[in-house]
N, C-alpha and C. Protein backbone atom coordinates (compact mmCIF):
# COMPACT_ATOMS: atom_id res chain seq x y z
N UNK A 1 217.61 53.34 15.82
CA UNK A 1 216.46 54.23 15.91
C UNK A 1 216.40 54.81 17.32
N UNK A 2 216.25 56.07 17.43
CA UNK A 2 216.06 56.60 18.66
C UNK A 2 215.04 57.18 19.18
N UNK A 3 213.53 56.61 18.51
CA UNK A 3 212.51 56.49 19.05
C UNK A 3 212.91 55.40 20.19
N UNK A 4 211.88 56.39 21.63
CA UNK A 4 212.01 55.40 22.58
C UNK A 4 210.56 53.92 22.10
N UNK A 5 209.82 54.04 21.00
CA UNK A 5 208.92 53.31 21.33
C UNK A 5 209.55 51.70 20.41
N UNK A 6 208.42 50.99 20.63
CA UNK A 6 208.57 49.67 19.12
C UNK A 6 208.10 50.34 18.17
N UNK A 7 208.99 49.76 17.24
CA UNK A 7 209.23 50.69 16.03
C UNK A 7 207.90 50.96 15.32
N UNK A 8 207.00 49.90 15.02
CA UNK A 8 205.82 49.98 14.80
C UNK A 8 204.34 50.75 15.00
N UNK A 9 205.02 50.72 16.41
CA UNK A 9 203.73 51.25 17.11
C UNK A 9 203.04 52.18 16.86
N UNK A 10 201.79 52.62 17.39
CA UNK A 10 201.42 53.78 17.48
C UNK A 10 202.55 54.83 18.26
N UNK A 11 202.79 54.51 19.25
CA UNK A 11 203.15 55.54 19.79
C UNK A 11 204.36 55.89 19.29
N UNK A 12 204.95 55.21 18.61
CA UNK A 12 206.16 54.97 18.28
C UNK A 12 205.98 56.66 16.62
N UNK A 13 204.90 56.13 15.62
CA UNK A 13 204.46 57.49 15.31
C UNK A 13 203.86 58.72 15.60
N UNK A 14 203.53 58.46 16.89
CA UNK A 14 203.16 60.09 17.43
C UNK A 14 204.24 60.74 17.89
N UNK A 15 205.13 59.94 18.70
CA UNK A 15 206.43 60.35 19.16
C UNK A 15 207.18 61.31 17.71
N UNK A 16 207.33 60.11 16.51
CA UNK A 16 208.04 61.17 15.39
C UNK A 16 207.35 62.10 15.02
N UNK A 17 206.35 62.32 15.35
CA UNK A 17 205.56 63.48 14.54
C UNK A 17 205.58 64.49 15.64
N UNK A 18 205.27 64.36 16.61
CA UNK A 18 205.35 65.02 17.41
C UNK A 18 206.99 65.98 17.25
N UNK A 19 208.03 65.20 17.46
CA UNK A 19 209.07 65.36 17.21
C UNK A 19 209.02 66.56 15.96
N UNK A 20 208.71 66.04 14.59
CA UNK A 20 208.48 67.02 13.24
C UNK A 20 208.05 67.44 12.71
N UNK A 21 206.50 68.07 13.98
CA UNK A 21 206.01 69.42 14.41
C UNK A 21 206.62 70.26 14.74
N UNK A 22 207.53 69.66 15.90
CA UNK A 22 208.35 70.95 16.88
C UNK A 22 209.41 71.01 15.64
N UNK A 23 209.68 71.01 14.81
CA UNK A 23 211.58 70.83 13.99
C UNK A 23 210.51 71.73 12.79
N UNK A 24 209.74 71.27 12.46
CA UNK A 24 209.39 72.04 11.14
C UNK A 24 208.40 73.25 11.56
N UNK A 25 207.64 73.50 12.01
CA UNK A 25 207.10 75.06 12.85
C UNK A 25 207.42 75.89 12.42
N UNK A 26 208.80 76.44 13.45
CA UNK A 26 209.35 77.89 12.86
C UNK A 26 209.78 77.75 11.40
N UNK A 27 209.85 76.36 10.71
CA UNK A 27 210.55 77.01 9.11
C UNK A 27 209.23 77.17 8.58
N UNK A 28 207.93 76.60 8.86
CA UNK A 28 206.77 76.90 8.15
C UNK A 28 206.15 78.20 8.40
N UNK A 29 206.35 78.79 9.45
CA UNK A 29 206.23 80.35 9.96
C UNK A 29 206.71 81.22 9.02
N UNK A 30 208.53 80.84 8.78
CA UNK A 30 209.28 81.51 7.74
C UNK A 30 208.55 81.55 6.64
N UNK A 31 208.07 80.16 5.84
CA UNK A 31 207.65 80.12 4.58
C UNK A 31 206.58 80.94 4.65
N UNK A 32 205.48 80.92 5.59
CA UNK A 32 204.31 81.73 4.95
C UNK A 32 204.70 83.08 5.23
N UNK A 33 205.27 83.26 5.85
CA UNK A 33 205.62 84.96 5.77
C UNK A 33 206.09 85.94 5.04
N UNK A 34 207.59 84.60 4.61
CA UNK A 34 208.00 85.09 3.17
C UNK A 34 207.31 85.16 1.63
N UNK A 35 206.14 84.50 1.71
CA UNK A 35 205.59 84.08 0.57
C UNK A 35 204.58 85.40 0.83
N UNK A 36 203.81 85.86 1.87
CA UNK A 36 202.99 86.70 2.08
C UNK A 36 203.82 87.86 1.77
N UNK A 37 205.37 88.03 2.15
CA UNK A 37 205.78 89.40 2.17
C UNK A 37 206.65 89.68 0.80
N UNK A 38 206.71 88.40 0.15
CA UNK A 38 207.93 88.71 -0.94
C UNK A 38 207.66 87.91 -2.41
N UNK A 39 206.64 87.11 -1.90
CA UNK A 39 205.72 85.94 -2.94
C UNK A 39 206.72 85.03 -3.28
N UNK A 40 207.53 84.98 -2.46
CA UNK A 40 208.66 83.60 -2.71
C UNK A 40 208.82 82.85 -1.61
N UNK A 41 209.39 81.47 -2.12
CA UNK A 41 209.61 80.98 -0.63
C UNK A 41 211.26 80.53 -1.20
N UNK A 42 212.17 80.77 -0.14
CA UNK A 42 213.26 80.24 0.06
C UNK A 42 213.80 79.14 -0.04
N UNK A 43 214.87 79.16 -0.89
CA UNK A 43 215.26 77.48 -1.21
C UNK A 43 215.69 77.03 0.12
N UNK A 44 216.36 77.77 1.14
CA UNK A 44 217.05 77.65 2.21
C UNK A 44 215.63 76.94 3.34
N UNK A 45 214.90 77.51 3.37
CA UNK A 45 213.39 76.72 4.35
C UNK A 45 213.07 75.72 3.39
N UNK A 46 213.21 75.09 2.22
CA UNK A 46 212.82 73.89 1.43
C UNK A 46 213.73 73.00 1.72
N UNK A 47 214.91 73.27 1.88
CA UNK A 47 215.98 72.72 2.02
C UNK A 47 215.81 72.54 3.66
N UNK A 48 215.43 73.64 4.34
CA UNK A 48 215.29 72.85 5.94
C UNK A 48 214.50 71.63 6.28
N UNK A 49 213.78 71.99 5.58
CA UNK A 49 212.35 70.87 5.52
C UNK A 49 213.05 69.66 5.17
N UNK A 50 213.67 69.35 4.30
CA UNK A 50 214.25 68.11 3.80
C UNK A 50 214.92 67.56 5.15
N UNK A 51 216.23 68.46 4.68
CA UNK A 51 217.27 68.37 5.82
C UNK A 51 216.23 67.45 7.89
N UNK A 52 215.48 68.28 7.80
CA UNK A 52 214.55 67.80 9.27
C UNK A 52 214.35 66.11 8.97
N UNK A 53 213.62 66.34 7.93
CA UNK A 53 213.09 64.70 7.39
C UNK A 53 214.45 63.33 7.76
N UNK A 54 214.99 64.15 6.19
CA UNK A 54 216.78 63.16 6.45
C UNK A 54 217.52 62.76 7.80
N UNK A 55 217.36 63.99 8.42
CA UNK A 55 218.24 64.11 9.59
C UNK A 55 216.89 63.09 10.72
N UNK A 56 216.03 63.72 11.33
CA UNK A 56 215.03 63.26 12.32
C UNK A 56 214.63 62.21 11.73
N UNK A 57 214.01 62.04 10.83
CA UNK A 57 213.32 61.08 10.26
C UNK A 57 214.10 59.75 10.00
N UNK A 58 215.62 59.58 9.88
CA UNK A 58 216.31 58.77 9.80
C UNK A 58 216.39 57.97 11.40
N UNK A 59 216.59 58.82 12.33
CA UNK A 59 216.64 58.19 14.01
C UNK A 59 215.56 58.38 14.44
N UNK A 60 213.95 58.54 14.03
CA UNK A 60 212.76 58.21 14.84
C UNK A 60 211.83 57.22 13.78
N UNK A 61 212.25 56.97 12.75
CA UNK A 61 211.45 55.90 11.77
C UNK A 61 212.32 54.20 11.31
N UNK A 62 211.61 53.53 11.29
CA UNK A 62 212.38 52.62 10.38
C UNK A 62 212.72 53.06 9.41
N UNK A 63 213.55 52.34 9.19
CA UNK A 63 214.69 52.11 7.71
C UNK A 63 214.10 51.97 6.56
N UNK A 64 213.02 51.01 6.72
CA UNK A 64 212.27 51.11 5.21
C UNK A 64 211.45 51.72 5.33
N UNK A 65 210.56 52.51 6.32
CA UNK A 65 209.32 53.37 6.04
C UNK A 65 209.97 54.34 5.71
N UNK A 66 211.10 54.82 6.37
CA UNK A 66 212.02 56.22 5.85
C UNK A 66 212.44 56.06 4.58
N UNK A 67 212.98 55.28 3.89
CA UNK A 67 213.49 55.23 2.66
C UNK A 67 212.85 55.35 1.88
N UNK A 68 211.17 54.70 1.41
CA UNK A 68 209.98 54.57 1.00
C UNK A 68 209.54 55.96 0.81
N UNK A 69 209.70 56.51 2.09
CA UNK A 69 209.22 58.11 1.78
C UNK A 69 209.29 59.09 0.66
N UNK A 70 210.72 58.73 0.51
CA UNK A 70 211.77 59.49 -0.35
C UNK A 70 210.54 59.50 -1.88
N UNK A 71 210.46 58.82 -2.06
CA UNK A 71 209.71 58.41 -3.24
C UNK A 71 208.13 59.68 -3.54
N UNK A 72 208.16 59.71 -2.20
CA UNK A 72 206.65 61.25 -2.34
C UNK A 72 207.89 62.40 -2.81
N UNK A 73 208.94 62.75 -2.19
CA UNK A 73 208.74 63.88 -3.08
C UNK A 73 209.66 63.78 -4.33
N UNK A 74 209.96 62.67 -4.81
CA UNK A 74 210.41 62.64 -6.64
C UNK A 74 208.93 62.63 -7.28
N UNK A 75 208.56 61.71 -6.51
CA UNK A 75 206.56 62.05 -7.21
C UNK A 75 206.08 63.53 -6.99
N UNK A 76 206.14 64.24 -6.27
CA UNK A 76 205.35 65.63 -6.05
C UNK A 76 206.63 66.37 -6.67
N UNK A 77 207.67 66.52 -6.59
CA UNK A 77 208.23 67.11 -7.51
C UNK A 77 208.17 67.16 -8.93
N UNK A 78 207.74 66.10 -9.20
CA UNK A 78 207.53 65.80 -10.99
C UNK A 78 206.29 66.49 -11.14
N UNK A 79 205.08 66.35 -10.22
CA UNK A 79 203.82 66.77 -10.79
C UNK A 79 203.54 68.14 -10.36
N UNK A 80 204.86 68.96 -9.16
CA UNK A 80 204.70 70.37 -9.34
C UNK A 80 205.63 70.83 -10.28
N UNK A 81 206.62 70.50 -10.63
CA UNK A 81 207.34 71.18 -12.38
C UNK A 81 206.81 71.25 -13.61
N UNK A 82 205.60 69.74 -13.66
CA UNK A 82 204.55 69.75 -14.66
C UNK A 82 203.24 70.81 -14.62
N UNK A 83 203.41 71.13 -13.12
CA UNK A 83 201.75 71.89 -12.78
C UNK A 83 202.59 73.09 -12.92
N UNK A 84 203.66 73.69 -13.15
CA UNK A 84 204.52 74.86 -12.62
C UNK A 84 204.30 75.54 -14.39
N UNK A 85 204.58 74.36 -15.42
CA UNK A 85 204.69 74.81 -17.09
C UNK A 85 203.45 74.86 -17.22
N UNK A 86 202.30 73.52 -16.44
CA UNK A 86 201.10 73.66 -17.27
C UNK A 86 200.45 74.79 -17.03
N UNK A 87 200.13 74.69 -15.21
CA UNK A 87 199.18 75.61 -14.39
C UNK A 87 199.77 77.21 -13.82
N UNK A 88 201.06 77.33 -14.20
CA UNK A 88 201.46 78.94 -13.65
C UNK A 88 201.71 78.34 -12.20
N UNK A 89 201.54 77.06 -11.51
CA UNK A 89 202.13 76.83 -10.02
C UNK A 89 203.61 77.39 -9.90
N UNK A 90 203.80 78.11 -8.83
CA UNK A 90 205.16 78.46 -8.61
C UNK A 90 205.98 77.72 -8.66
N UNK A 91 207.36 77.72 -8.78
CA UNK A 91 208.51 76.51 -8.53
C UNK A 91 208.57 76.50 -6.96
N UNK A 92 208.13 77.63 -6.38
CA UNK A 92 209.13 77.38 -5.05
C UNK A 92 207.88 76.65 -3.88
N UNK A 93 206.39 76.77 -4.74
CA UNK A 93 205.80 76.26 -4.20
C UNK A 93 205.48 74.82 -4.31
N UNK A 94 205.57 74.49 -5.97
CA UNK A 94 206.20 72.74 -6.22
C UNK A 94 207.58 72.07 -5.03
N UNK A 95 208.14 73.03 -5.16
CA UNK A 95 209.75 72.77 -4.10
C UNK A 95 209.34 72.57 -2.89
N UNK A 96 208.34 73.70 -1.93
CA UNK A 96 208.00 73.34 -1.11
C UNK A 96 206.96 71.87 -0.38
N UNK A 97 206.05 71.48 -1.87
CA UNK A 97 204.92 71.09 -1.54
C UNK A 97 205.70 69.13 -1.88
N UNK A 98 206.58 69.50 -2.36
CA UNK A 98 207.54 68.05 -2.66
C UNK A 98 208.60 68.07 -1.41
N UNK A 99 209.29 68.85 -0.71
CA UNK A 99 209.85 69.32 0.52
C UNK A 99 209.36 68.17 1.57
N UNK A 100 207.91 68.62 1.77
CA UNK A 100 206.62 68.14 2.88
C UNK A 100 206.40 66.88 2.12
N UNK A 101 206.31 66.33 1.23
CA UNK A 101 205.74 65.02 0.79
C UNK A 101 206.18 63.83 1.75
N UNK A 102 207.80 63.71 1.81
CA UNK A 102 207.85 62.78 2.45
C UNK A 102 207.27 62.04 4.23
N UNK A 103 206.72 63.59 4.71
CA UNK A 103 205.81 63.43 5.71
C UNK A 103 204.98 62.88 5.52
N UNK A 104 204.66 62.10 4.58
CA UNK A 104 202.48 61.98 4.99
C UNK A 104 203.48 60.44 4.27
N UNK A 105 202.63 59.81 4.85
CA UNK A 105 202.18 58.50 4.98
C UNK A 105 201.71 57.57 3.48
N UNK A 106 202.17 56.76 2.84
CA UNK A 106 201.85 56.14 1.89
C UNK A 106 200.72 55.53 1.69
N UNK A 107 199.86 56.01 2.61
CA UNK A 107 198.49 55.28 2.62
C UNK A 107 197.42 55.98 1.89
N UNK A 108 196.18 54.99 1.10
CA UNK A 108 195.48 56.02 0.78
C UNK A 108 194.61 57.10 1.53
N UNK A 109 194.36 56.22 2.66
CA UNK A 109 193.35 57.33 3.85
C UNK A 109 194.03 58.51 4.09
N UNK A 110 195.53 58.50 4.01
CA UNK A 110 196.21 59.83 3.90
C UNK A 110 196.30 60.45 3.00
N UNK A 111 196.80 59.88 1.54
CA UNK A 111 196.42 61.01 0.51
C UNK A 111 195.17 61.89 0.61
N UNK A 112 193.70 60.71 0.67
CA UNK A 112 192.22 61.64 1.25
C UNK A 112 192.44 62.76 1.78
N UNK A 113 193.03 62.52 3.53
CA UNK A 113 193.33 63.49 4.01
C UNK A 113 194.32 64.73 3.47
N UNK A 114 194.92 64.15 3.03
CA UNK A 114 196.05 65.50 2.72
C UNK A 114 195.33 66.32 1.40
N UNK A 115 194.39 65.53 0.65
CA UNK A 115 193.61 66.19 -0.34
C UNK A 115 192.43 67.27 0.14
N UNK A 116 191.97 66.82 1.01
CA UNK A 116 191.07 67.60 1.69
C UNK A 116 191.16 68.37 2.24
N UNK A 117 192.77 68.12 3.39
CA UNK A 117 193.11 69.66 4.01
C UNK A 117 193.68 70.36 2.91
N UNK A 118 194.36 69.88 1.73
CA UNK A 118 194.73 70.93 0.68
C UNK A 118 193.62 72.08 0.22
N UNK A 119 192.82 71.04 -0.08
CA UNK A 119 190.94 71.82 -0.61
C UNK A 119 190.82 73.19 0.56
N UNK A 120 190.73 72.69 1.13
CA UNK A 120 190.31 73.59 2.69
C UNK A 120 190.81 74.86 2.81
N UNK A 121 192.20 74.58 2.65
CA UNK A 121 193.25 75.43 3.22
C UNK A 121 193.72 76.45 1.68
N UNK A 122 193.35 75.64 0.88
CA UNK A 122 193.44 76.67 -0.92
C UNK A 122 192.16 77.68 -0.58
N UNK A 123 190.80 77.43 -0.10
CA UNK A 123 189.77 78.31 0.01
C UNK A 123 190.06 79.04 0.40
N UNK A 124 190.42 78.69 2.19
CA UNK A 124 190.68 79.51 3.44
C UNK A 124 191.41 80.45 3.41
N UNK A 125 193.24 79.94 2.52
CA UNK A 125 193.82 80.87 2.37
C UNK A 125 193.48 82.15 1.47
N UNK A 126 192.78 82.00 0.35
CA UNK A 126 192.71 82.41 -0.25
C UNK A 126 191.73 83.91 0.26
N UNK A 127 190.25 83.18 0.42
CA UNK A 127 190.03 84.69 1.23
C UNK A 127 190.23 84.99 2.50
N UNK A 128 190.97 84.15 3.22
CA UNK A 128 191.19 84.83 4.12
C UNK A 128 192.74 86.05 3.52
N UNK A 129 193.31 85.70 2.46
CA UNK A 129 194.81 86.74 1.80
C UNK A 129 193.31 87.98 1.78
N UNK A 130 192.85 87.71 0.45
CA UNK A 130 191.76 88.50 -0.17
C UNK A 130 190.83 89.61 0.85
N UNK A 131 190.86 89.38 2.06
CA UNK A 131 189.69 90.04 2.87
C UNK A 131 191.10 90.72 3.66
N UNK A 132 192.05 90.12 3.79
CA UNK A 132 192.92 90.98 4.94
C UNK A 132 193.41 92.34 3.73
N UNK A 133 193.77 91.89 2.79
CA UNK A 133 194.09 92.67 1.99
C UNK A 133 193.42 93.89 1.51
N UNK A 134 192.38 93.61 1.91
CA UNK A 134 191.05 94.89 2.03
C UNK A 134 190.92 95.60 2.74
N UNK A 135 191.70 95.44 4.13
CA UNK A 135 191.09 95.91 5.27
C UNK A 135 192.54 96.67 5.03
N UNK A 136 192.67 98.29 5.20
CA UNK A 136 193.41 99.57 5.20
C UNK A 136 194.12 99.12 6.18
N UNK A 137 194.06 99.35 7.41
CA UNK A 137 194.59 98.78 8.51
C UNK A 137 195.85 97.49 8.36
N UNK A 138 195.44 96.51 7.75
CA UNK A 138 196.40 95.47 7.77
C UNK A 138 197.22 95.83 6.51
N UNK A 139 197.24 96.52 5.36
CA UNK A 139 198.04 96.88 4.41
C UNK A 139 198.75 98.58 4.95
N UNK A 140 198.00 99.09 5.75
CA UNK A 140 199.12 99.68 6.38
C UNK A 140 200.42 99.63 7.31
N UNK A 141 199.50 98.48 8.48
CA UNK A 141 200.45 97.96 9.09
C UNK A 141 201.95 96.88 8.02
N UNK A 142 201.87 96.27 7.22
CA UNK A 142 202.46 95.63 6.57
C UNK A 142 202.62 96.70 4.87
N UNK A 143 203.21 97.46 4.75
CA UNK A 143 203.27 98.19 3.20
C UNK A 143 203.69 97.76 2.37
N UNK A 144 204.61 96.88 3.04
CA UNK A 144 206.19 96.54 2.16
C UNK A 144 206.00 95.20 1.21
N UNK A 145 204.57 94.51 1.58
CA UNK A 145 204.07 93.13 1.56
C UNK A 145 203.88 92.89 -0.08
N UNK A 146 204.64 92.20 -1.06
CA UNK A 146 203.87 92.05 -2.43
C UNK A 146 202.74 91.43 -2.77
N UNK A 147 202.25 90.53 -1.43
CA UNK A 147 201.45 90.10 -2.06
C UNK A 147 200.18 90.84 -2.12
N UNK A 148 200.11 91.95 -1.76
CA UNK A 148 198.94 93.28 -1.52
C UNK A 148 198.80 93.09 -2.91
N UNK A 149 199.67 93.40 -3.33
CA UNK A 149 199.96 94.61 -4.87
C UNK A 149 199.42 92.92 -6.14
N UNK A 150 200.09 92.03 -6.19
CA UNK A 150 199.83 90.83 -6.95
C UNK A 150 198.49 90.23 -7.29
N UNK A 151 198.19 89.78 -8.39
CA UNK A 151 196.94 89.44 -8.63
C UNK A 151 197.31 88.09 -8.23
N UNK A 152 198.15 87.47 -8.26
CA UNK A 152 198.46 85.53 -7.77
C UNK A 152 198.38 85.82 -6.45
N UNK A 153 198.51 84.57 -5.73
CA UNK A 153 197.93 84.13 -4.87
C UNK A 153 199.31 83.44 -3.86
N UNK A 154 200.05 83.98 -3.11
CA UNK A 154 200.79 83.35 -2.22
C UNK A 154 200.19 81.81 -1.72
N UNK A 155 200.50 80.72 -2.76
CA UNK A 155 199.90 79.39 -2.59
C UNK A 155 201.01 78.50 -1.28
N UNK A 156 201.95 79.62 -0.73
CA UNK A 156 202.61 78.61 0.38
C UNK A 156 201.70 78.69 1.56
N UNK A 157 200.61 80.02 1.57
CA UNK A 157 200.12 80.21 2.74
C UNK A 157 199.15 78.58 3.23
N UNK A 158 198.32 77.93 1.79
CA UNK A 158 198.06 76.86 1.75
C UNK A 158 198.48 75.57 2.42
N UNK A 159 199.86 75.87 1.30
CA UNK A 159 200.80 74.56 1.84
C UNK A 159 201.40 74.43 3.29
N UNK A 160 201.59 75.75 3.69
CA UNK A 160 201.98 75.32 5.34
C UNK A 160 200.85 75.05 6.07
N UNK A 161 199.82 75.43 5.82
CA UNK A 161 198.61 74.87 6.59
C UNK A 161 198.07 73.60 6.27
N UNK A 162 198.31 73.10 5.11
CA UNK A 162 198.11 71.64 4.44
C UNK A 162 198.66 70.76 5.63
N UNK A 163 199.99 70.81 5.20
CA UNK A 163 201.36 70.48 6.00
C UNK A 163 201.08 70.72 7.53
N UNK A 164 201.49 71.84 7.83
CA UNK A 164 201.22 71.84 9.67
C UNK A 164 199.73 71.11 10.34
N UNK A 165 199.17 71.26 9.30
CA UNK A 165 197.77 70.10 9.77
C UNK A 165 197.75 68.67 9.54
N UNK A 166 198.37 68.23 8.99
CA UNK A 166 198.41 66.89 8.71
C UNK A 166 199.94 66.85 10.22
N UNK A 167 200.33 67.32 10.36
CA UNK A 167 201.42 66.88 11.21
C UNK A 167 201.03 66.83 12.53
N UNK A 168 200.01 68.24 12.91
CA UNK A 168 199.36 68.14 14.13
C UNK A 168 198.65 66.89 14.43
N UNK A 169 196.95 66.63 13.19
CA UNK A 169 197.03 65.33 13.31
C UNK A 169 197.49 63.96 13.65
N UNK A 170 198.66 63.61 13.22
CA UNK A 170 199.54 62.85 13.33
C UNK A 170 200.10 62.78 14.16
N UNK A 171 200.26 63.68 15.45
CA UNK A 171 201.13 64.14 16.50
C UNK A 171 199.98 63.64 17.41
N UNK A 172 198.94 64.35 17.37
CA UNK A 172 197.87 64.37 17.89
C UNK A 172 196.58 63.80 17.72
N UNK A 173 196.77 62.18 17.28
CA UNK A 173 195.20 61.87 16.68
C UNK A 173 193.83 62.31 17.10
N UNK A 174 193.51 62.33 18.79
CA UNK A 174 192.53 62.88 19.30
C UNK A 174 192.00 64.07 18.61
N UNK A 175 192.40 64.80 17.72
CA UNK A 175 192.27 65.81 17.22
C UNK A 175 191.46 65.32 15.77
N UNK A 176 192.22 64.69 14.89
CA UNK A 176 191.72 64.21 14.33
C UNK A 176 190.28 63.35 14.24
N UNK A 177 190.32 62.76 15.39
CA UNK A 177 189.27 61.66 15.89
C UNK A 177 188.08 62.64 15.94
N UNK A 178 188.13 64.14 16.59
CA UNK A 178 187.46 64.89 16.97
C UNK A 178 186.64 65.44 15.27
N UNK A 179 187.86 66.08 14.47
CA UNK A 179 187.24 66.43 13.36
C UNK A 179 186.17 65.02 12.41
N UNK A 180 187.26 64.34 12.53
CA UNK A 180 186.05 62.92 11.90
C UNK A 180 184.52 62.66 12.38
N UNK A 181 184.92 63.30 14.03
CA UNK A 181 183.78 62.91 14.52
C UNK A 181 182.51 64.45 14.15
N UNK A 182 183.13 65.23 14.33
CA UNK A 182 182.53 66.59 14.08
C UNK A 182 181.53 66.57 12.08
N UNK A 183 182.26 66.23 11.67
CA UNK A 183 182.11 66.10 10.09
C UNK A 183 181.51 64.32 9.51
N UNK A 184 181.24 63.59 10.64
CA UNK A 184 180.75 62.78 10.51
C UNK A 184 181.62 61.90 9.34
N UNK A 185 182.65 61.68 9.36
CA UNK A 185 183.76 61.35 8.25
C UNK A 185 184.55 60.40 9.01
N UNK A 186 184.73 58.89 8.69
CA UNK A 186 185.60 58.31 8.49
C UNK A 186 186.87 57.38 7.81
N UNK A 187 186.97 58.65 6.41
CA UNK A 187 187.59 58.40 5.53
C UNK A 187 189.03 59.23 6.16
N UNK A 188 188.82 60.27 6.80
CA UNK A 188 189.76 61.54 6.62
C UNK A 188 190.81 60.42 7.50
């Protein structure tokens, strides 16, 4: 392991997260952009995402918390191919949202969390797509964009904010500590 910390530690997980903030970023940049400009996301940024995990996640985690992981996204993959036939969910957004699984933590206080920033970030994105899309100005500047024209909903814009928030968190608990404390919540 080439975390400098004990393997256990706290610091020992802020260090990896910290770490796969900076590694996953620019591919989550890619994803929402492409999803905003083309309503797809790339197998090639799903596949980075993994690839980061496998690769980083193998030399900054233990052996069995890393391996263990693996297991979120055969689980989130199964229940976005099922949500993909039942609910109209995209594949590439099941792909993506099983991609990110093995980041979050097997705990339940994390599912909470990752449920809640999902909630959040499905609203947020949503009108915040919906209101930019109104405004002349930002569909001029951007013409070429499908998701103007589409009645669905670019759901990666969600998932990278799901995702890049739970990682900041994790990188950064003070942050977290702050929202718990702000929202009077110590479940999140």
């Amino acid at each position: 392991m080439l975390n400098p910390f004990s393997p256990t530690s706290p610091e020992a997980v802020i260090f990896a997260y910290r770490v796969f903030l900076l590694l996953c970023l620019p591919v989550c940049a890619w994803v929402a952009w492409s999803d905003l400009k083309f309503m797809k996301i790339p197998n090639k940024a799903v596949m980075a995402i993994v690839a980061v995990f496998a690769f980083a996640g193998f030399v900054l985690m233990p052996a069995e918390y890393w391996l263990w992981r693996w297991m979120n996204l055969v689980a989130v993959l199964a229940i976005g191919f099922l949500l993909n036939i039942a609910a109209n969910v995209g594949a590439g957004d099941a792909k993506f949202a099983a991609a990110a699984a093995p980041y979050f933590a097997q705990r339940i206080e994390h599912l909470q969390l990752a449920l809640v920033l999902l909630a959040a970030f499905l609203l947020g994105a949503f009108a915040a797509h919906r209101l930019m899309r109104a405004i002349p100005a930002v569909r001029e500047a951007t013409p070429d964009w499908v998701s103007w024209q589409r009645k669905d909903f670019p759901m990666g814009l969600a998932l990278v904010g799901t995702f890049v928030a739970y990682l900041v968190f994790m990188a950064f608990p003070g942050i977290l500590s702050l929202v718990q404390g702000a929202t009077g919540s110590t479940n999140m």
